[in-house]
PDB file of N, CA and C in Angstrom:
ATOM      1  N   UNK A   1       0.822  -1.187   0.000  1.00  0.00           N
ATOM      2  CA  UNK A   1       0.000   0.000   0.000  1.00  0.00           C
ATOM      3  C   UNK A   1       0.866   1.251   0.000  1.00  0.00           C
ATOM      4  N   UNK A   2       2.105   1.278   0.795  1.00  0.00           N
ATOM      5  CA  UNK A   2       2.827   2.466   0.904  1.00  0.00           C
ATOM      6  C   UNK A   2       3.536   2.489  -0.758  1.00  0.00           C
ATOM      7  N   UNK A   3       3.425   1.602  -0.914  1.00  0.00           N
ATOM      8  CA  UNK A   3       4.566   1.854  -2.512  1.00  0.00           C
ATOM      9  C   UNK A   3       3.731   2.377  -3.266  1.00  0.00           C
ATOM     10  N   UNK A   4       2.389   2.013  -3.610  1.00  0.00           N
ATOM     11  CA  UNK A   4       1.025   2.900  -4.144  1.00  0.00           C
ATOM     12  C   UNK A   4       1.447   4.082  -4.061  1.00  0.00           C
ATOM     13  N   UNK A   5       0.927   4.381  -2.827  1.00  0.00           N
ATOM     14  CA  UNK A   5       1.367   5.658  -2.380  1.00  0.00           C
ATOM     15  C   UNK A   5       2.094   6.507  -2.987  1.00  0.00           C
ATOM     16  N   UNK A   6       3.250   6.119  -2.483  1.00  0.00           N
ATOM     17  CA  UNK A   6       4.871   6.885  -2.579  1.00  0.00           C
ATOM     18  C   UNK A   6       5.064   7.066  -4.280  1.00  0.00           C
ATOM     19  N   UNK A   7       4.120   6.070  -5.193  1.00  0.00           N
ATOM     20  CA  UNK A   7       4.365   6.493  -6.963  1.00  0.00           C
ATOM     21  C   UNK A   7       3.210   8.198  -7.060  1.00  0.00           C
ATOM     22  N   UNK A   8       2.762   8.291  -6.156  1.00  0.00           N
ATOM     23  CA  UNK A   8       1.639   9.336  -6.187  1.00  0.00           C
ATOM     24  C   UNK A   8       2.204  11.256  -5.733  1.00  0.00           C
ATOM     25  N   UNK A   9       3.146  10.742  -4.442  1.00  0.00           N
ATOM     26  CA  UNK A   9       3.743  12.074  -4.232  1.00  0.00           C
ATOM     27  C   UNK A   9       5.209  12.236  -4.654  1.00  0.00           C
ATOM     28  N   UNK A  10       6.347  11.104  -4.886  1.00  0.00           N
ATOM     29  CA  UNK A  10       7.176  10.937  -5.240  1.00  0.00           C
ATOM     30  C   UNK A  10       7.901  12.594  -6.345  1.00  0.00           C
ATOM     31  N   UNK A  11       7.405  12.389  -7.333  1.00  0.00           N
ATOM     32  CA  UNK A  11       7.523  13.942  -7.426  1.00  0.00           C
ATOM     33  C   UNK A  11       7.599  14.976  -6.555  1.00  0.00           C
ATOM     34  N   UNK A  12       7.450  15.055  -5.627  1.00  0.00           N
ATOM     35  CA  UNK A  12       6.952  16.317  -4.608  1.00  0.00           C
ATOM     36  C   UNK A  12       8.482  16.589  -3.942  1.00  0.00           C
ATOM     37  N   UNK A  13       9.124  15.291  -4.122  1.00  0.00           N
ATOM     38  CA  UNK A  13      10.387  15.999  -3.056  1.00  0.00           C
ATOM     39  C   UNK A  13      11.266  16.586  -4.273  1.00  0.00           C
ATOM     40  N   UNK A  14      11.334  16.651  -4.995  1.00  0.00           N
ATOM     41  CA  UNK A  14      11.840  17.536  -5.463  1.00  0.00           C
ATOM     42  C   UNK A  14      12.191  18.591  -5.541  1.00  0.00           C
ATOM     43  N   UNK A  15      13.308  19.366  -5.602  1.00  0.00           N
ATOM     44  CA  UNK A  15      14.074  20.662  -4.636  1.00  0.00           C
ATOM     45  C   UNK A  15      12.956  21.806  -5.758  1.00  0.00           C
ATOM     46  N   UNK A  16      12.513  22.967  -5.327  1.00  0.00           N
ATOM     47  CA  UNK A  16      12.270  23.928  -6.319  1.00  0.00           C
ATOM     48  C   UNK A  16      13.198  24.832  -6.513  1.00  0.00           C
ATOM     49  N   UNK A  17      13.671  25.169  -4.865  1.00  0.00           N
ATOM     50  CA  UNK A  17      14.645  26.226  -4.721  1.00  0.00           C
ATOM     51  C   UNK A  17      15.806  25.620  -3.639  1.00  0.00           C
ATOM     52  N   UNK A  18      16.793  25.938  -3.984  1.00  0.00           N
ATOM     53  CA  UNK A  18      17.516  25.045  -2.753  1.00  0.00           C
ATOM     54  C   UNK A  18      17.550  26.507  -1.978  1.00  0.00           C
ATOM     55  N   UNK A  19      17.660  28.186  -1.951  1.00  0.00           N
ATOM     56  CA  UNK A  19      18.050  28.533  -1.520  1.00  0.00           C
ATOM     57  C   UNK A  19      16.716  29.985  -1.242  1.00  0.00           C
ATOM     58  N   UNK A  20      16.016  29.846   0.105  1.00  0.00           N
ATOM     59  CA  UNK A  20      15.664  31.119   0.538  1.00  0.00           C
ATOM     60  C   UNK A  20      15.881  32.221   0.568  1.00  0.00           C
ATOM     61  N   UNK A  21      15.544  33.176   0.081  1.00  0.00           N
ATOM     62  CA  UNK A  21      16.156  34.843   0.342  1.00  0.00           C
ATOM     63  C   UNK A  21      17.785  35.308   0.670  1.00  0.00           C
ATOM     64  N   UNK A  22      18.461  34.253  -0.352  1.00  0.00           N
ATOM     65  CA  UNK A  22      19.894  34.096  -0.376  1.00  0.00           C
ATOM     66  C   UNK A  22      20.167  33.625   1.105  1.00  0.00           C
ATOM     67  N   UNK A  23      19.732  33.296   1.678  1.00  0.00           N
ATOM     68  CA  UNK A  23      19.940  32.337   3.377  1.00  0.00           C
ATOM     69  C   UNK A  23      20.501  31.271   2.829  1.00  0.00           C
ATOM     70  N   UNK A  24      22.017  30.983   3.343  1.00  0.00           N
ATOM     71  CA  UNK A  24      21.991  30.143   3.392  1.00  0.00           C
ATOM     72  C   UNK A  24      22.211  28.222   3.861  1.00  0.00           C
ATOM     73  N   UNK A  25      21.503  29.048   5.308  1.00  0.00           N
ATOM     74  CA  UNK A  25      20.402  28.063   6.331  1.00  0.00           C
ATOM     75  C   UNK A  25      19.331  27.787   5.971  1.00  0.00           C
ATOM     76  N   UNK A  26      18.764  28.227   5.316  1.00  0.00           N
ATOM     77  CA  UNK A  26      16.913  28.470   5.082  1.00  0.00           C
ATOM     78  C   UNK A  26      16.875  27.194   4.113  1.00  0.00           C
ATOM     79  N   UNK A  27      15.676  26.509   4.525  1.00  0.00           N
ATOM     80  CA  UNK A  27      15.571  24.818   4.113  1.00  0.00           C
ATOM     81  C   UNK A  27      14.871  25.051   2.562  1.00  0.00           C
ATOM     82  N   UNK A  28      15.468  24.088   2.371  1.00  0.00           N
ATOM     83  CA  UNK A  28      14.902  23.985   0.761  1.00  0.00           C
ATOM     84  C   UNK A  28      13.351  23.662   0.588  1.00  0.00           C
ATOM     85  N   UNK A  29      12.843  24.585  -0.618  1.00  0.00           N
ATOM     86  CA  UNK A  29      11.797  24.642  -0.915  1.00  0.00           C
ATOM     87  C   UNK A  29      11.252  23.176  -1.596  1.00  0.00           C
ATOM     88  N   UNK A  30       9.912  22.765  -1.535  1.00  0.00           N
ATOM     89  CA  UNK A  30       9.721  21.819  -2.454  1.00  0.00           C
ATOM     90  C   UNK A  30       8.565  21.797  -3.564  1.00  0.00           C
ATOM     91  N   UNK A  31       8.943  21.034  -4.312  1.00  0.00           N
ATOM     92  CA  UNK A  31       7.331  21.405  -5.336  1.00  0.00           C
ATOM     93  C   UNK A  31       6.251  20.505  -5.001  1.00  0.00           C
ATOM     94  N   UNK A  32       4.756  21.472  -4.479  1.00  0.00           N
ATOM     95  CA  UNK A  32       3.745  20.332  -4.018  1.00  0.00           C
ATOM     96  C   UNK A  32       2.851  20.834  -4.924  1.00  0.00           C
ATOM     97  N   UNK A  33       1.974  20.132  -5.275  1.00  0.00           N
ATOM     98  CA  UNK A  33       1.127  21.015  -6.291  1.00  0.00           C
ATOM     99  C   UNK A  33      -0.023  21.430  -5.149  1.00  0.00           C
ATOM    100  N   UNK A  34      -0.749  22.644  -6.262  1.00  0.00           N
ATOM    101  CA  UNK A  34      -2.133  23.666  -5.083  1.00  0.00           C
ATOM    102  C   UNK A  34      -2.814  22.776  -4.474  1.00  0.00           C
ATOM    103  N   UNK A  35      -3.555  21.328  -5.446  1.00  0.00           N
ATOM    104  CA  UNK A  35      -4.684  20.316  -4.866  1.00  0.00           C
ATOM    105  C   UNK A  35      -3.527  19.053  -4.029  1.00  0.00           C
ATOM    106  N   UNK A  36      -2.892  19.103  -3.516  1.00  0.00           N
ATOM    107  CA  UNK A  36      -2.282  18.104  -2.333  1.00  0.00           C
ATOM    108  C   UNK A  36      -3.414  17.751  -2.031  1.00  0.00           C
ATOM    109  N   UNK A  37      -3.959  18.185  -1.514  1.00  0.00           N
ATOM    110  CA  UNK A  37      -4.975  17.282  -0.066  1.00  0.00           C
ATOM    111  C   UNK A  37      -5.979  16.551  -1.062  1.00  0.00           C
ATOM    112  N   UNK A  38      -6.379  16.666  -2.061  1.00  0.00           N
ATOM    113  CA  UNK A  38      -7.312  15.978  -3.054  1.00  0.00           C
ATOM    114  C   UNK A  38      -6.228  15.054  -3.816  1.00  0.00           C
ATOM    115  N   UNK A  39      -5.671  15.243  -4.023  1.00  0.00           N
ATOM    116  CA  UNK A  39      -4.089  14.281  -4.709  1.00  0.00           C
ATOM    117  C   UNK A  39      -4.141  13.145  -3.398  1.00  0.00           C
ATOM    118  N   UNK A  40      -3.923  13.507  -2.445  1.00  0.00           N
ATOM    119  CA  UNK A  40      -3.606  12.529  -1.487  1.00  0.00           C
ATOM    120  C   UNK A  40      -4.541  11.711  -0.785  1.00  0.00           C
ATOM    121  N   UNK A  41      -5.978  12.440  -0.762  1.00  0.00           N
ATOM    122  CA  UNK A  41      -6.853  11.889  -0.038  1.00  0.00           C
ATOM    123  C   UNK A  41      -7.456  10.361  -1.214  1.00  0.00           C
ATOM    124  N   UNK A  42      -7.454  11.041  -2.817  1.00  0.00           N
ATOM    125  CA  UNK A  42      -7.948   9.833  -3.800  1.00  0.00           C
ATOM    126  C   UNK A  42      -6.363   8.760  -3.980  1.00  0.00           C
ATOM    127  N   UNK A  43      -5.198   9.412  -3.997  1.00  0.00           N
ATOM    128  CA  UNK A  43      -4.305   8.027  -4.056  1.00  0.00           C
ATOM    129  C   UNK A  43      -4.230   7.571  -2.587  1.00  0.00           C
ATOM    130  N   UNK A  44      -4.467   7.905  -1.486  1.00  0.00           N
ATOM    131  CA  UNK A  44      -5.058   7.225  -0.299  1.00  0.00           C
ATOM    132  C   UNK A  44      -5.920   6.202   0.087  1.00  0.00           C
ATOM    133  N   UNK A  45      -7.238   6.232  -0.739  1.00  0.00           N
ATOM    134  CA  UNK A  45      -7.975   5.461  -0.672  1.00  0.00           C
ATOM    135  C   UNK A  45      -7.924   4.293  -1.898  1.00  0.00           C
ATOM    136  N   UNK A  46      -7.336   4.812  -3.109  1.00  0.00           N
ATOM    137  CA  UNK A  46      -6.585   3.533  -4.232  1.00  0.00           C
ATOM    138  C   UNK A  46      -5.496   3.193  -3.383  1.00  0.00           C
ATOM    139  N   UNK A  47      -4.880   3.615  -2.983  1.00  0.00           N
ATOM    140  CA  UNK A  47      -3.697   2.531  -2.073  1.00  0.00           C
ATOM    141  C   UNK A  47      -4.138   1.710  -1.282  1.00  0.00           C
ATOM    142  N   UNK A  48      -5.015   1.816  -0.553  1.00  0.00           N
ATOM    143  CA  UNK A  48      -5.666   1.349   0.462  1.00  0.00           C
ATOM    144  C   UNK A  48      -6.609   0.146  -0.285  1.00  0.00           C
ATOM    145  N   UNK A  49      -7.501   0.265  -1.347  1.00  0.00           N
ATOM    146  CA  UNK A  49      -8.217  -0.379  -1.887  1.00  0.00           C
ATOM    147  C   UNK A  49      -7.569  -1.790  -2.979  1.00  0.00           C
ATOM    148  N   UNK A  50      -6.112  -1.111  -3.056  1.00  0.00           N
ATOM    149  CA  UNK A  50      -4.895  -2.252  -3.876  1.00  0.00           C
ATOM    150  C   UNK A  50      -4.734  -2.944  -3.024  1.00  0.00           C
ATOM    151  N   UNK A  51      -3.856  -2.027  -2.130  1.00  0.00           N
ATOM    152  CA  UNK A  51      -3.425  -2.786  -0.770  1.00  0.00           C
ATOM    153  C   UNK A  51      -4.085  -4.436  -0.365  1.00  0.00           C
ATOM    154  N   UNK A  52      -5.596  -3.526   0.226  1.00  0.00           N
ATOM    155  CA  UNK A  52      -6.434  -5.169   0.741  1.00  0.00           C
ATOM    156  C   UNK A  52      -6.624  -5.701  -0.263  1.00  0.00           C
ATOM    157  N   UNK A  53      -7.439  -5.422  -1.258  1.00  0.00           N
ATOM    158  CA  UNK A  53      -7.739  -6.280  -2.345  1.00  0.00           C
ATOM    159  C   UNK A  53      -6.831  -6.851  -2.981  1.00  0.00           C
ATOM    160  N   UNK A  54      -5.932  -6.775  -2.970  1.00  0.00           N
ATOM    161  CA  UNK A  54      -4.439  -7.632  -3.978  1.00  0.00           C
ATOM    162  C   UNK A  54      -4.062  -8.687  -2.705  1.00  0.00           C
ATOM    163  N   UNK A  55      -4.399  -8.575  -1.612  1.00  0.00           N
ATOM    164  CA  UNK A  55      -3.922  -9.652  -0.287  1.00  0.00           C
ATOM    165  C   UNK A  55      -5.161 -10.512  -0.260  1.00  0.00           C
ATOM    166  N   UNK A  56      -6.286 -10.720  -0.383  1.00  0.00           N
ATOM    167  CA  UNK A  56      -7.332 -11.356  -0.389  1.00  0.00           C
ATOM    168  C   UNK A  56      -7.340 -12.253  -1.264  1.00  0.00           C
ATOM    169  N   UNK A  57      -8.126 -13.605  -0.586  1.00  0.00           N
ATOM    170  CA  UNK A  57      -8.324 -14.739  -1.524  1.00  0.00           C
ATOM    171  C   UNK A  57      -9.335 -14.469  -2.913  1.00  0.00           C
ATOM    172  N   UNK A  58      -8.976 -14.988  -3.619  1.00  0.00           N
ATOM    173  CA  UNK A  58     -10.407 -15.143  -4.929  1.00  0.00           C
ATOM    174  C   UNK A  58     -11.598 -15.149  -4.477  1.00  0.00           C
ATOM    175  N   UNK A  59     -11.583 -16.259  -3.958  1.00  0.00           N
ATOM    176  CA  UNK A  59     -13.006 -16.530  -3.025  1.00  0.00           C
ATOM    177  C   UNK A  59     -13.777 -15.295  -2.250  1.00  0.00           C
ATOM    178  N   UNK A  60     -12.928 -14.628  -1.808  1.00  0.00           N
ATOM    179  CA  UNK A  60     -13.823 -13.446  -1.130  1.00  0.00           C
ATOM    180  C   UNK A  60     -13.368 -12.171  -1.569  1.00  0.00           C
ATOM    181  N   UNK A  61     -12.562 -11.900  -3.038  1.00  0.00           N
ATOM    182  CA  UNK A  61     -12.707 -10.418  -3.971  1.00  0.00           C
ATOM    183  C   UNK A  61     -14.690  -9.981  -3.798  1.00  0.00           C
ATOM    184  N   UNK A  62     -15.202 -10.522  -4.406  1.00  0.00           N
ATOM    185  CA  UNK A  62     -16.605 -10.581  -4.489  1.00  0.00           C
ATOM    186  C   UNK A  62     -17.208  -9.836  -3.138  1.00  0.00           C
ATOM    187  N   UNK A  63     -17.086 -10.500  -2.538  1.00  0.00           N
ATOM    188  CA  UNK A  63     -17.775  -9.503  -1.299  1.00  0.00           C
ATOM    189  C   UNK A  63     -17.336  -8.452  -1.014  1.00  0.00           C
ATOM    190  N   UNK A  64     -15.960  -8.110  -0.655  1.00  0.00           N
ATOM    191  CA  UNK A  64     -14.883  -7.139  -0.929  1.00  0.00           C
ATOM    192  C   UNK A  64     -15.534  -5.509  -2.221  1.00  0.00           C
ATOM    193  N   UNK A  65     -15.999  -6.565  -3.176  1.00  0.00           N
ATOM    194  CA  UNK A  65     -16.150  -5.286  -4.161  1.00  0.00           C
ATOM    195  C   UNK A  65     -17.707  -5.234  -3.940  1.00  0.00           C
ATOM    196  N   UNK A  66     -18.282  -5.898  -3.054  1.00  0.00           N
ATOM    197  CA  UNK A  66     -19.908  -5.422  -2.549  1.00  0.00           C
ATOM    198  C   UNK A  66     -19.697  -4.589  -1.588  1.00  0.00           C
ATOM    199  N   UNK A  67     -18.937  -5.027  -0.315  1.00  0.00           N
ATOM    200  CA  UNK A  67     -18.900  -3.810   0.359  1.00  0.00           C
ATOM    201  C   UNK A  67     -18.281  -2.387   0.099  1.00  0.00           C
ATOM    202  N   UNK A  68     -17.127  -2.490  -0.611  1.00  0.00           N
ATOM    203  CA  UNK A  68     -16.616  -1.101  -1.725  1.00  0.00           C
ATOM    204  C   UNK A  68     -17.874  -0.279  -2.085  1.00  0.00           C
ATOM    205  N   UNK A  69     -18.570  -1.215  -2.564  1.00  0.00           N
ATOM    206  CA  UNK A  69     -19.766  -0.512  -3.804  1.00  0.00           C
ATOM    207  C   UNK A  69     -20.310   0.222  -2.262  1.00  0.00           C
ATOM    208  N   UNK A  70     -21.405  -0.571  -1.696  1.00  0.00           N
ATOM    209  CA  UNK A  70     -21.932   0.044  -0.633  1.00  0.00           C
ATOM    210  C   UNK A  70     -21.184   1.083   0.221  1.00  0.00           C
ATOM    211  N   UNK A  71     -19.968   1.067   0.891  1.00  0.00           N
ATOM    212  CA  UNK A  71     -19.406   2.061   1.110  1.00  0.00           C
ATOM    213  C   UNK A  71     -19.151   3.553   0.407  1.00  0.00           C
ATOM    214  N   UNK A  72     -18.997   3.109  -0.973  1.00  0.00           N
ATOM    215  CA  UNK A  72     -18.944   4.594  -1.530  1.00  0.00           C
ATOM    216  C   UNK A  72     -20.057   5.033  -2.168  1.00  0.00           C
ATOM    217  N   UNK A  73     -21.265   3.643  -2.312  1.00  0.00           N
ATOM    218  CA  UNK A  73     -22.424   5.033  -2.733  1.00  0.00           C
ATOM    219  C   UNK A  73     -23.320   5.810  -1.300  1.00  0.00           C
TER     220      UNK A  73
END
């Protein structure tokens, strides 16, 4: 589930600026995009939804994607 994840923000650490207002102590900037929290909250719940469902037997995918359904409508 974390490797899901981590293909989702992985970009983000990326330096924008290494250097603050010519400081140079001042921590490096990074690039996050404006919608983070919507970026993270939908590859959150696909990580999460790979995660269990790729560990589960055959036999019980099926119920798995009944309760999915019911949960998100």
């Amino acid at each position: 589930m974390i490797q899901v994840l981590d293909t989702y923000v992985k970009s983000w650490s990326e330096v924008e600026e290494n250097k603050r207002n010519d400081d140079p102590d001042a921590p490096p900037i990074y690039k996050t995009p404006k919608d983070a929290e919507d970026i993270m909250y939908n590859a959150l719940v696909y990580s999460l939804i790979w995660g269990i469902g790729a560990q589960i037997e055959e036999t019980t995918r099926a119920k798995f994607d009944n309760f999915l359904k019911e949960l998100l409508m």
